[in-house]
PDB file of N, CA and C in Angstrom:
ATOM      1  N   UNK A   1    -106.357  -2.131  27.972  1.00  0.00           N
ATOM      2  CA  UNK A   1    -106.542  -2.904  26.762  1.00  0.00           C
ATOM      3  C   UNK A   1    -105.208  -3.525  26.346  1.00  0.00           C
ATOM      4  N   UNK A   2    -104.956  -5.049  25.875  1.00  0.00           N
ATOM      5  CA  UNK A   2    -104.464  -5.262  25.224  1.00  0.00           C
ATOM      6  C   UNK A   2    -104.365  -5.857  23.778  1.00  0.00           C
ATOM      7  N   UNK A   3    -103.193  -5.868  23.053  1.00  0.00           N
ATOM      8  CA  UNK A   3    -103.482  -6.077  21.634  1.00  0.00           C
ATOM      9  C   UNK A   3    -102.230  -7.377  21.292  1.00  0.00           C
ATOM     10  N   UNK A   4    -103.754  -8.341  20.824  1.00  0.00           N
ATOM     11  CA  UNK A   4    -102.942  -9.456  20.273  1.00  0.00           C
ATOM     12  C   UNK A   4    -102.786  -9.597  19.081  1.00  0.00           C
ATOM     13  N   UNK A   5    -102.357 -10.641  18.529  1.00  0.00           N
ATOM     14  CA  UNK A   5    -101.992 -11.849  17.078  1.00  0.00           C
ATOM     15  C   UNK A   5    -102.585 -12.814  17.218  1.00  0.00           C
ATOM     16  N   UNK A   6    -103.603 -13.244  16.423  1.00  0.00           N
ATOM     17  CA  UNK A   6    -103.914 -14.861  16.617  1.00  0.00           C
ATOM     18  C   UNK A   6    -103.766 -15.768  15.955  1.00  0.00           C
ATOM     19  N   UNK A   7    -103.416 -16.737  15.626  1.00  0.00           N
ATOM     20  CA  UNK A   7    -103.101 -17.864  14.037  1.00  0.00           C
ATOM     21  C   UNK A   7    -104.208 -17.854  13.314  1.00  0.00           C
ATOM     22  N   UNK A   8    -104.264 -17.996  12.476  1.00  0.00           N
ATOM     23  CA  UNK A   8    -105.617 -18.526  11.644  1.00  0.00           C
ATOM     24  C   UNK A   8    -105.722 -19.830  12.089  1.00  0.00           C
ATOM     25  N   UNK A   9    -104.847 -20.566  11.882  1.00  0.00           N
ATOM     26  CA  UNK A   9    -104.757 -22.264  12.205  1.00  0.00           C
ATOM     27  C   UNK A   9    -104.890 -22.476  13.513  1.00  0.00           C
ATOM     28  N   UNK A  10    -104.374 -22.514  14.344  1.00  0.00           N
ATOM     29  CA  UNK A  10    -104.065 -23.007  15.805  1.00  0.00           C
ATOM     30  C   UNK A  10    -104.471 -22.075  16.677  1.00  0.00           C
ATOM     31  N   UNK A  11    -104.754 -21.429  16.782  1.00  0.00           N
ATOM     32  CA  UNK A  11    -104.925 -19.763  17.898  1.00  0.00           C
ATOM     33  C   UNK A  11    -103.814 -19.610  18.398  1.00  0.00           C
ATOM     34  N   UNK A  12    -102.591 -20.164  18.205  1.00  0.00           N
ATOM     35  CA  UNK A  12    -101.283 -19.657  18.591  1.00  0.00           C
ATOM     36  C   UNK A  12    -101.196 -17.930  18.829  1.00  0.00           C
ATOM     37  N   UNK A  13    -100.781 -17.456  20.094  1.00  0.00           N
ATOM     38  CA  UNK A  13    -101.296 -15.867  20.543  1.00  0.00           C
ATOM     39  C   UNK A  13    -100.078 -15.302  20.680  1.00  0.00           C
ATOM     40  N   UNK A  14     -99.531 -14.019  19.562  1.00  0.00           N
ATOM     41  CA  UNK A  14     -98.436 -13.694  20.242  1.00  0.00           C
ATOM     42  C   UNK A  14     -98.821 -12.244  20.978  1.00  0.00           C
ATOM     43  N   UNK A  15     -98.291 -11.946  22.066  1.00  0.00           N
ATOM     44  CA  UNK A  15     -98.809 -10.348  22.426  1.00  0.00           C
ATOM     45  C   UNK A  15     -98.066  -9.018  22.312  1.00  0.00           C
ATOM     46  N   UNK A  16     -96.458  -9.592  21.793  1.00  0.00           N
ATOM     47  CA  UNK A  16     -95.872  -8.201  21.593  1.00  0.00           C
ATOM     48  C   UNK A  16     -96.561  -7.875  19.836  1.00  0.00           C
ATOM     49  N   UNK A  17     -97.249  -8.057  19.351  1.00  0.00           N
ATOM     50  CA  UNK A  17     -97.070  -7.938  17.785  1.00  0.00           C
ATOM     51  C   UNK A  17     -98.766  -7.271  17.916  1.00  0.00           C
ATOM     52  N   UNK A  18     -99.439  -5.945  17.128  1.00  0.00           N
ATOM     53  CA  UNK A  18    -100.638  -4.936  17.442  1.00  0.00           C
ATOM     54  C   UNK A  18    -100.809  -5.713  16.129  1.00  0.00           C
ATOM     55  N   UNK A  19     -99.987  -5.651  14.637  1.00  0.00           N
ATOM     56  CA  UNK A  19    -100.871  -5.720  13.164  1.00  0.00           C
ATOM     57  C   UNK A  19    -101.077  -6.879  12.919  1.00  0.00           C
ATOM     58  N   UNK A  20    -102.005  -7.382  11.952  1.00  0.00           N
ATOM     59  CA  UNK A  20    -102.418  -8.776  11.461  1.00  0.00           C
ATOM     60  C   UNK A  20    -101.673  -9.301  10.551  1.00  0.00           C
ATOM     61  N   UNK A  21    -101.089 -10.224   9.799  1.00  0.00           N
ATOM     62  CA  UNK A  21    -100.258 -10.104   8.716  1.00  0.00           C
ATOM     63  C   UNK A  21     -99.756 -11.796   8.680  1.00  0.00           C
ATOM     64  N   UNK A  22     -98.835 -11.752   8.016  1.00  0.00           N
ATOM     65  CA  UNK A  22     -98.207 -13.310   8.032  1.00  0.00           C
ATOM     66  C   UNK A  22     -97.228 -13.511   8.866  1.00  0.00           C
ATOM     67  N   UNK A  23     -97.110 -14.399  10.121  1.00  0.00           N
ATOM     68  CA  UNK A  23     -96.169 -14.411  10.732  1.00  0.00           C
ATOM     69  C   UNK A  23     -95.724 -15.877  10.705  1.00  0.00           C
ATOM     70  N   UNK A  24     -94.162 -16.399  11.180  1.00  0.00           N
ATOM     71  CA  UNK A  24     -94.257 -17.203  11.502  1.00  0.00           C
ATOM     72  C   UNK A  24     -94.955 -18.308  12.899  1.00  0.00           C
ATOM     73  N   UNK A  25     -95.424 -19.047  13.089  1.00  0.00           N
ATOM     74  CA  UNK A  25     -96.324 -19.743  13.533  1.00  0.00           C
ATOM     75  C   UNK A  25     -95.074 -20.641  14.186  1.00  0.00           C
ATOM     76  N   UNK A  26     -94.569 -20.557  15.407  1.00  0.00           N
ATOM     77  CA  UNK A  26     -94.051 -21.643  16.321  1.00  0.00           C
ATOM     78  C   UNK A  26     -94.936 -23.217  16.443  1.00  0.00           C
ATOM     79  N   UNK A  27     -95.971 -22.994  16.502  1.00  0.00           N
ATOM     80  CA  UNK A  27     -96.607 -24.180  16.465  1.00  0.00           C
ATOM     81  C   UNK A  27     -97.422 -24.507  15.836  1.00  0.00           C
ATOM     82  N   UNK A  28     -97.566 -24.189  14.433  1.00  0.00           N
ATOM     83  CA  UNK A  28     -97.244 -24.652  13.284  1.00  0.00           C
ATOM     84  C   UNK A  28     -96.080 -24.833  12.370  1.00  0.00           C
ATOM     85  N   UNK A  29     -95.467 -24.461  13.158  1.00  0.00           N
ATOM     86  CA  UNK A  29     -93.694 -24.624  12.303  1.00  0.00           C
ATOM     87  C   UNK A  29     -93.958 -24.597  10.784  1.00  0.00           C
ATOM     88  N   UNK A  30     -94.353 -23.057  10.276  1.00  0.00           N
ATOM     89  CA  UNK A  30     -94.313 -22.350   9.027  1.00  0.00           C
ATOM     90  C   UNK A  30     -95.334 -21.144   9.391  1.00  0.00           C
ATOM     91  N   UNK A  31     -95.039 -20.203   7.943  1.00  0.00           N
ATOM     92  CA  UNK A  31     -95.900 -18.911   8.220  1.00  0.00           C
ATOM     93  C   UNK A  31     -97.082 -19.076   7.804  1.00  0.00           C
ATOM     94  N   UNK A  32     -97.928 -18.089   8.823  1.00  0.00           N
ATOM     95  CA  UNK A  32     -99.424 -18.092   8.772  1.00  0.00           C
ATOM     96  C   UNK A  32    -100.070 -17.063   8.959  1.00  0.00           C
ATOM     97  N   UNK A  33    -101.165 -16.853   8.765  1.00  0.00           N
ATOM     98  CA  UNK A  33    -102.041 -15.382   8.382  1.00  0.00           C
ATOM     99  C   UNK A  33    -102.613 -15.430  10.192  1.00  0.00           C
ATOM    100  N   UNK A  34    -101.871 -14.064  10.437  1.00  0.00           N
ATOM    101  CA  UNK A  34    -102.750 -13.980  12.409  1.00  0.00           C
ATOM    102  C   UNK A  34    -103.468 -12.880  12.043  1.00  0.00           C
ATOM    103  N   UNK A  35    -104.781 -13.193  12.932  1.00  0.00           N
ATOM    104  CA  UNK A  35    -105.225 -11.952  13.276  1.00  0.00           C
ATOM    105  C   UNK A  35    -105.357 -11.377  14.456  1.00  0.00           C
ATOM    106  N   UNK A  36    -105.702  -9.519  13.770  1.00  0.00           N
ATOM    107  CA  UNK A  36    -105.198  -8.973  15.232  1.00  0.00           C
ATOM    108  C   UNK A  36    -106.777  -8.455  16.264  1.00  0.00           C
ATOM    109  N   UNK A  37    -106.360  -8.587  17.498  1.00  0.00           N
ATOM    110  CA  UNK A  37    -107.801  -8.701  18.244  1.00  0.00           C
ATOM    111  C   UNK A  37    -107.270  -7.494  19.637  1.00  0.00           C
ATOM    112  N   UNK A  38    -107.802  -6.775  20.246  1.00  0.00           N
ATOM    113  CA  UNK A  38    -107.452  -6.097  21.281  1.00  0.00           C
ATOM    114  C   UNK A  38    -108.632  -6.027  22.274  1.00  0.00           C
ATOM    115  N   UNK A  39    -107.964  -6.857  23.143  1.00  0.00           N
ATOM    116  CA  UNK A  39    -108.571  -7.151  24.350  1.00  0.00           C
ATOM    117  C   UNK A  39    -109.372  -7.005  25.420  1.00  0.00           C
ATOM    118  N   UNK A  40    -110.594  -6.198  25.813  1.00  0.00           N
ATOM    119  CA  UNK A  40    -110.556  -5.197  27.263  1.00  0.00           C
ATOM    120  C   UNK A  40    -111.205  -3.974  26.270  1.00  0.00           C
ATOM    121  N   UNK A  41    -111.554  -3.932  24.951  1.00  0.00           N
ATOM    122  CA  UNK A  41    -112.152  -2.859  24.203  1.00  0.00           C
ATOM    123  C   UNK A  41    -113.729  -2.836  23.920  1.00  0.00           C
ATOM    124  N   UNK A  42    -114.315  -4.051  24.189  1.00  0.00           N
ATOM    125  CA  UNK A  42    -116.149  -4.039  24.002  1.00  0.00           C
ATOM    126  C   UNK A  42    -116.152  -4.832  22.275  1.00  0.00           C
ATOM    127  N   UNK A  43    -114.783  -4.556  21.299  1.00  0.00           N
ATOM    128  CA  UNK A  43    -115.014  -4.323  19.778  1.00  0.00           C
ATOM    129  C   UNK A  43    -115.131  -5.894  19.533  1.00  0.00           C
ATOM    130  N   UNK A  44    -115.493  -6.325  18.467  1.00  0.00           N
ATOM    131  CA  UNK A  44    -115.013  -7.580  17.964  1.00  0.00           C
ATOM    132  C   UNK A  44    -114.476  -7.468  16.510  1.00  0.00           C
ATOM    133  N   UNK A  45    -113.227  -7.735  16.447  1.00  0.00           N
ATOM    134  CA  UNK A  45    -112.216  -8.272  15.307  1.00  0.00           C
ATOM    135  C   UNK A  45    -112.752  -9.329  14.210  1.00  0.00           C
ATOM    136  N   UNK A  46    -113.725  -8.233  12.899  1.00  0.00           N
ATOM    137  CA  UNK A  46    -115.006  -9.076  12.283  1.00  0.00           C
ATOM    138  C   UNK A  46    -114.540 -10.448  11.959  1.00  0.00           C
ATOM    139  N   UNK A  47    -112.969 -11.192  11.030  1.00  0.00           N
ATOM    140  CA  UNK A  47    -112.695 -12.103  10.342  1.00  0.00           C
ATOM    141  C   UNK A  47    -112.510 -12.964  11.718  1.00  0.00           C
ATOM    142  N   UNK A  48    -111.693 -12.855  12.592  1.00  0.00           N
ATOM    143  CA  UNK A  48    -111.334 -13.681  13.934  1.00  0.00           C
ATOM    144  C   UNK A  48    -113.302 -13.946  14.474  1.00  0.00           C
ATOM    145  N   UNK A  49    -113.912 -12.953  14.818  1.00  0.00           N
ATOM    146  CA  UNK A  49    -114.949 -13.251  15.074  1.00  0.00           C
ATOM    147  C   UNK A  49    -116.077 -14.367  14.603  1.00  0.00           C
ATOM    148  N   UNK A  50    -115.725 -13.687  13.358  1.00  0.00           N
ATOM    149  CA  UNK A  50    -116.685 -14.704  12.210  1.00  0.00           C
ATOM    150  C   UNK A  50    -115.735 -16.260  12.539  1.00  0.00           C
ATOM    151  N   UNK A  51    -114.831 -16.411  11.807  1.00  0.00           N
ATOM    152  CA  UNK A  51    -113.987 -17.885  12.121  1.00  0.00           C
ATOM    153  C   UNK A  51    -114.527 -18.847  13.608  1.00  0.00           C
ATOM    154  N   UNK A  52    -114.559 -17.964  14.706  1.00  0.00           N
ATOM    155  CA  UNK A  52    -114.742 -18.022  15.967  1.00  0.00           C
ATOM    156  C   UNK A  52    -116.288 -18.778  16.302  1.00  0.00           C
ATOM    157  N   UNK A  53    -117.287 -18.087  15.764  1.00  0.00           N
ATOM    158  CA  UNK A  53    -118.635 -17.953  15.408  1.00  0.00           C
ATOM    159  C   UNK A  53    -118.905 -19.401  14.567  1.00  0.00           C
ATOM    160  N   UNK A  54    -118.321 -20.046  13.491  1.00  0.00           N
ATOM    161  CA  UNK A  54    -118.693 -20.829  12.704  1.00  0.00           C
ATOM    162  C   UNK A  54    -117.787 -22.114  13.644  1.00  0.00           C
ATOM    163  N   UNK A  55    -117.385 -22.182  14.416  1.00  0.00           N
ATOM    164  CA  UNK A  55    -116.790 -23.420  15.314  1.00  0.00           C
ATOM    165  C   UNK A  55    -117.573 -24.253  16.099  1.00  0.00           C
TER     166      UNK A  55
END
């Protein structure tokens, strides 16, 4: 399993970082709310999911 970060905005993915929180956003050049998703587990990450789901 691994454990990502995802942007709210862009899906910008970082993979050293496990918690969800405000990070800065390289490509969004400012901070942004990521969420966190882990990979290879069966689970789905409800807010990333839902966002995901309504696209």
């Amino acid at each position: 399993m691994s454990s990502y970060v995802m942007c709210e905005e862009c899906g910008f993915t970082f993979d050293n970082k496990e918690e969800g929180g405000d990070y800065y956003c390289p490509q969004c050049q400012k901070e942004q709310h990521f969420y966190s998703f882990t990979f290879g587990c069966g689970g789905k990450p409800t807010k990333l999911y839902e966002k995901l789901s309504q696209e």
